[in-house]
Protein backbone atom coordinates (compact mmCIF):
# COMPACT_ATOMS: atom_id res chain seq x y z
CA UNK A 1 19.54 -44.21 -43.01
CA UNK A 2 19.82 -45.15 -39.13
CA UNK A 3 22.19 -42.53 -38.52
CA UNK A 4 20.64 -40.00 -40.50
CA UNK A 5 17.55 -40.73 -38.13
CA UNK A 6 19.58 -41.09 -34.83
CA UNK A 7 21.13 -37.47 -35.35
CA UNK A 8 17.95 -36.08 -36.23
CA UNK A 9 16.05 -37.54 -33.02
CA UNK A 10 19.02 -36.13 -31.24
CA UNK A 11 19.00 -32.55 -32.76
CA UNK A 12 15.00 -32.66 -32.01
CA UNK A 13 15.52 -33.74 -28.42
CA UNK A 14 18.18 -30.73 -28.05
CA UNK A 15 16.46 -28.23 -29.33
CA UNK A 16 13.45 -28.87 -27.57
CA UNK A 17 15.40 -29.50 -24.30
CA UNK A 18 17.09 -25.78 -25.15
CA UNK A 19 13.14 -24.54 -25.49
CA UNK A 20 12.23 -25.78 -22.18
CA UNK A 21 14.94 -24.18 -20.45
CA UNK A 22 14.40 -21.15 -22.73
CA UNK A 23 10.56 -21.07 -21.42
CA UNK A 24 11.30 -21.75 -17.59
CA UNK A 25 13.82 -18.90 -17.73
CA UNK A 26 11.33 -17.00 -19.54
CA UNK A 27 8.78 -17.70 -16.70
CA UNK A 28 10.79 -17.02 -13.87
CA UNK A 29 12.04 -13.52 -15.49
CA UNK A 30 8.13 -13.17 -15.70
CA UNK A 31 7.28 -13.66 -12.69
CA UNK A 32 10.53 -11.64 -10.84
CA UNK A 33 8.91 -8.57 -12.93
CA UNK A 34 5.56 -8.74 -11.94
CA UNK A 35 6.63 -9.17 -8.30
CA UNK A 36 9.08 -5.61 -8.90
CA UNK A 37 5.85 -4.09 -10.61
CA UNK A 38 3.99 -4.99 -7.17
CA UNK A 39 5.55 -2.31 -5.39
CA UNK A 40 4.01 1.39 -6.65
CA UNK A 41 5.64 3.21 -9.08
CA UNK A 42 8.94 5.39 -7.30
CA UNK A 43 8.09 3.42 -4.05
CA UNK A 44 11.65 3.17 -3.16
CA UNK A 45 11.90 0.32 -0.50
CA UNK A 46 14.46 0.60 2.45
CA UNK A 47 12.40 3.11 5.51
CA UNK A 48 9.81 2.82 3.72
CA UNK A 49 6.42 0.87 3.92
CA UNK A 50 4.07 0.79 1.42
CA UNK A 51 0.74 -1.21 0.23
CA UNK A 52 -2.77 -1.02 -1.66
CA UNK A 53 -5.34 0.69 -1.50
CA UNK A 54 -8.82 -1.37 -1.72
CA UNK A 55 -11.75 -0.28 -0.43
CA UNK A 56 -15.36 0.43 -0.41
CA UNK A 57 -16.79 3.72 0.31
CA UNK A 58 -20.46 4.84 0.96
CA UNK A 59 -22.74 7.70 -0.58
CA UNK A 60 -24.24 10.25 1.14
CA UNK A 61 -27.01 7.93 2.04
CA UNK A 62 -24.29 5.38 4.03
CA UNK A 63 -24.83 3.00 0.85
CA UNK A 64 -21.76 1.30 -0.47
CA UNK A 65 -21.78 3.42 -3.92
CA UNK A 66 -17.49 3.58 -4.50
CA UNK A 67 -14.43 0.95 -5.67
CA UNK A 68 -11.63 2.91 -4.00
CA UNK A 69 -8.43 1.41 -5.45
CA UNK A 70 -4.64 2.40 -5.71
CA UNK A 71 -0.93 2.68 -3.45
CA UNK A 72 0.12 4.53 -0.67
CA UNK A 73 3.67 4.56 0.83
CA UNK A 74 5.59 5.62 4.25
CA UNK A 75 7.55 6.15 6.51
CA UNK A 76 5.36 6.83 9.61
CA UNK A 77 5.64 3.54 11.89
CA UNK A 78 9.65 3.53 10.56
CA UNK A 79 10.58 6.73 11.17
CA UNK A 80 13.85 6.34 14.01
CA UNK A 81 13.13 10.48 14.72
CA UNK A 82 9.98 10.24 16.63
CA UNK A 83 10.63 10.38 19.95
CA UNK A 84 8.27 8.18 22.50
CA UNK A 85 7.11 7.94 26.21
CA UNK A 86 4.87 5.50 27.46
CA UNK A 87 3.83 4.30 24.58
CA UNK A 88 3.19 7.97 22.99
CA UNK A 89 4.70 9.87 20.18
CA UNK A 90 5.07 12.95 18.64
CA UNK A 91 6.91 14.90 15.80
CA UNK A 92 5.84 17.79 13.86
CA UNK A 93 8.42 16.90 10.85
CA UNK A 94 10.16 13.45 9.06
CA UNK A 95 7.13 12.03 9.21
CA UNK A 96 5.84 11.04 5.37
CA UNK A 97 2.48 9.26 4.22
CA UNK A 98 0.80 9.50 0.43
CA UNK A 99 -1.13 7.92 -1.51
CA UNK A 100 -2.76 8.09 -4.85
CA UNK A 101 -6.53 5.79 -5.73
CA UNK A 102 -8.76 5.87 -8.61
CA UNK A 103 -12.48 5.96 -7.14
CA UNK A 104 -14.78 4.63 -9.67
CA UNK A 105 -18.96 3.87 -8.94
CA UNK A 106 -19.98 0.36 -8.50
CA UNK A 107 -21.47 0.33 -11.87
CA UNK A 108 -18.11 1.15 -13.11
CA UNK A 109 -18.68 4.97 -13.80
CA UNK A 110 -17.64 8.23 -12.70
CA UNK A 111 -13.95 7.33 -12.34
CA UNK A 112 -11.81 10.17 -10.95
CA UNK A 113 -8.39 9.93 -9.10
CA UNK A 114 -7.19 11.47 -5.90
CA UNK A 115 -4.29 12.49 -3.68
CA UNK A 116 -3.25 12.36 -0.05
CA UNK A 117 -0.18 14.21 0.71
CA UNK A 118 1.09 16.48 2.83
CA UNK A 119 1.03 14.34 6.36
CA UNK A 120 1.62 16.42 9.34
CA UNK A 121 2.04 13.87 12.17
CA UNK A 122 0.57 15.69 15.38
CA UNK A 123 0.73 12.51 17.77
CA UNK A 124 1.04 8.59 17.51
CA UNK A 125 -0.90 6.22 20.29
CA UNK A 126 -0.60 2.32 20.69
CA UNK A 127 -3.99 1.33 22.08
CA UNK A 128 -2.57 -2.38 22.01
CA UNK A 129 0.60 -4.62 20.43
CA UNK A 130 -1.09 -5.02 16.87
CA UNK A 131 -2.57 -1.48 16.59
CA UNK A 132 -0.86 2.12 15.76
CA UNK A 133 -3.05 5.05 15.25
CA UNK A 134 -0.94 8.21 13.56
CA UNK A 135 -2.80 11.45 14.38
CA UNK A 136 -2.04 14.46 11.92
CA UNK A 137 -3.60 16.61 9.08
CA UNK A 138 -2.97 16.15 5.29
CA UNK A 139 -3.89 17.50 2.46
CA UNK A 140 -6.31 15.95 0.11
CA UNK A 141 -6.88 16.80 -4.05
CA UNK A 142 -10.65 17.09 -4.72
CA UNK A 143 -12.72 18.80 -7.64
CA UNK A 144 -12.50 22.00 -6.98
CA UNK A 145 -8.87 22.27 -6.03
CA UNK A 146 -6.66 20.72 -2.82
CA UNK A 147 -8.30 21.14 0.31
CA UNK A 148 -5.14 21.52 3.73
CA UNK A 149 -4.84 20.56 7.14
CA UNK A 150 -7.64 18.35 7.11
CA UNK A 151 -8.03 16.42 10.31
CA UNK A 152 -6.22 12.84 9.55
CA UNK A 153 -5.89 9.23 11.20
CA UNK A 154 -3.77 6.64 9.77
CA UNK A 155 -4.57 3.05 11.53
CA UNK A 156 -2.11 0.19 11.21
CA UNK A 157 -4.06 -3.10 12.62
CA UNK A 158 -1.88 -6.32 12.93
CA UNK A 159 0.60 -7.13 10.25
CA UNK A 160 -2.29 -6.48 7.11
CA UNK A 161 -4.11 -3.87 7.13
CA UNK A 162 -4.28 0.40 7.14
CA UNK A 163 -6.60 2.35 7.56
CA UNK A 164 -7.01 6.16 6.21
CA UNK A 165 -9.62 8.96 8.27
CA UNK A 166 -10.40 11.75 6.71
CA UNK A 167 -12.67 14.54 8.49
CA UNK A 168 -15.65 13.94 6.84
CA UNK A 169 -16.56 17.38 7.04
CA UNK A 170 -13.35 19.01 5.69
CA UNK A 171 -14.23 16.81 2.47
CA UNK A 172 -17.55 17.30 1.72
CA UNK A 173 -18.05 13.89 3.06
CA UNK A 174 -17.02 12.78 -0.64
CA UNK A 175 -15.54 8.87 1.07
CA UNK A 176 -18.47 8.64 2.91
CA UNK A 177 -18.68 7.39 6.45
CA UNK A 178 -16.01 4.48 6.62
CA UNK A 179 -12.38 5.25 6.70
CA UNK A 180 -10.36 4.03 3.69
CA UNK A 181 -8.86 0.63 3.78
CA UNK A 182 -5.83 -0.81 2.38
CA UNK A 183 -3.13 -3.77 2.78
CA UNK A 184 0.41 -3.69 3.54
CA UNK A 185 2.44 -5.15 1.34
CA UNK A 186 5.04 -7.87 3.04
CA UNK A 187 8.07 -8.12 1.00
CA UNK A 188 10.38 -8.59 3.97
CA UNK A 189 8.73 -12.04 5.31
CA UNK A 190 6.55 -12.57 8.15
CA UNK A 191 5.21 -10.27 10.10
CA UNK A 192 3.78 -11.55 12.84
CA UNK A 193 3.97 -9.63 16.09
CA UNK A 194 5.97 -6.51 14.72
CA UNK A 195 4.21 -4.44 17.45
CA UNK A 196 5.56 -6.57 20.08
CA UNK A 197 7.32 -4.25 23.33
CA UNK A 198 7.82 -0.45 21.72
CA UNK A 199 9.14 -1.09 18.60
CA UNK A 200 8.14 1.61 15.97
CA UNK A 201 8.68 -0.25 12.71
CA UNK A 202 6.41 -2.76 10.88
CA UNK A 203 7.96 -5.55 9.96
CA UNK A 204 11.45 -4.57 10.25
């Protein structure tokens, strides 16, 4: 009867050791996927940076009225083609940045998706080590069809954030007032002081 119960403790303290293991694997898989599923959809990694999108944008009235949330990607600030003097650059091809958000009202209505494609980098200016502004035009999808070469600047500030300008104007003023904010995504390690001397490349 003692060895019948010794075996049995033994085949219960196996198998739960083998469900244990089981589950930690499990949970590491887990957690390996939802870091792959971090990075958008056909991202591709390599010259490319990428991020969110998450933002709030005003109404006509300057009141915050919109969630703006969703991935961009590019190659702007690691593109080796651009050629720069004095801390200037400027290339009329190569240079890539899209994105795709859902906008949705604050009281959760209204949700509609849009574009930004089509970036035509015109010039790129370093006003200090942890700021790049991209100068261009893009083209934008809204309701009544894509709207082209609408004035664009793309802000990169520090190792964190982005920031999107759109000509008001050229888009009905439909983000409001406020450029469009998102995050860069770090999946290389820290960041800190990328813009240091003239290099063009975040985090790289």
């Amino acid at each position: 009867m003692c060895r019948i119960s010794t075996r049995y403790v033994m085949t219960v303290a196996v198998l739960t050791t083998a469900i244990v293991i089981t589950g930690a694997l499990f949970t590491v898989s887990y957690q390996n996927n939802n870091q792959a599923i971090a990075y958008p959809i056909g991202s591709g990694k390599g010259d490319y940076d990428f991020g969110t999108i998450s933002s709030i944008q005003n109404d006509e009235n300057g009141t915050p009225a919109w969630v703006v949330s969703g991935h961009w990607k590019s190659n702007l600030a690691s593109n080796q083609s651009m050629s720069s003097s004095q801390g200037n650059a400027t290339s009329s091809s190569g240079s890539s940045f899209d994105t795709q958000f859902e906008m949705v009202r604050l009281d959760g209505t209204a949700a509609h998706t849009h574009t930004i494609t089509n970036f035509v980098l015109s010039n790129m200016s370093q006003p200090s080590n942890m700021t790049k502004v991209f100068n261009g035009t893009s083209t934008a999808s809204l309701r009544e069809g894509p709207v082209t070469d609408i004035p664009t600047s793309i802000k990169v500030m520090g190792d964190k954030v982005i920031s999107i300008w759109l000509d008001p104007s050229k888009v009905d003023n439909h983000y409001g007032n406020t450029p469009i904010y998102g995050l860069i995504i770090d999946d290389r390690g820290g960041r800190q002081g990328y813009m240091q001397g003239n290099s063009t490349q975040i985090g790289k």
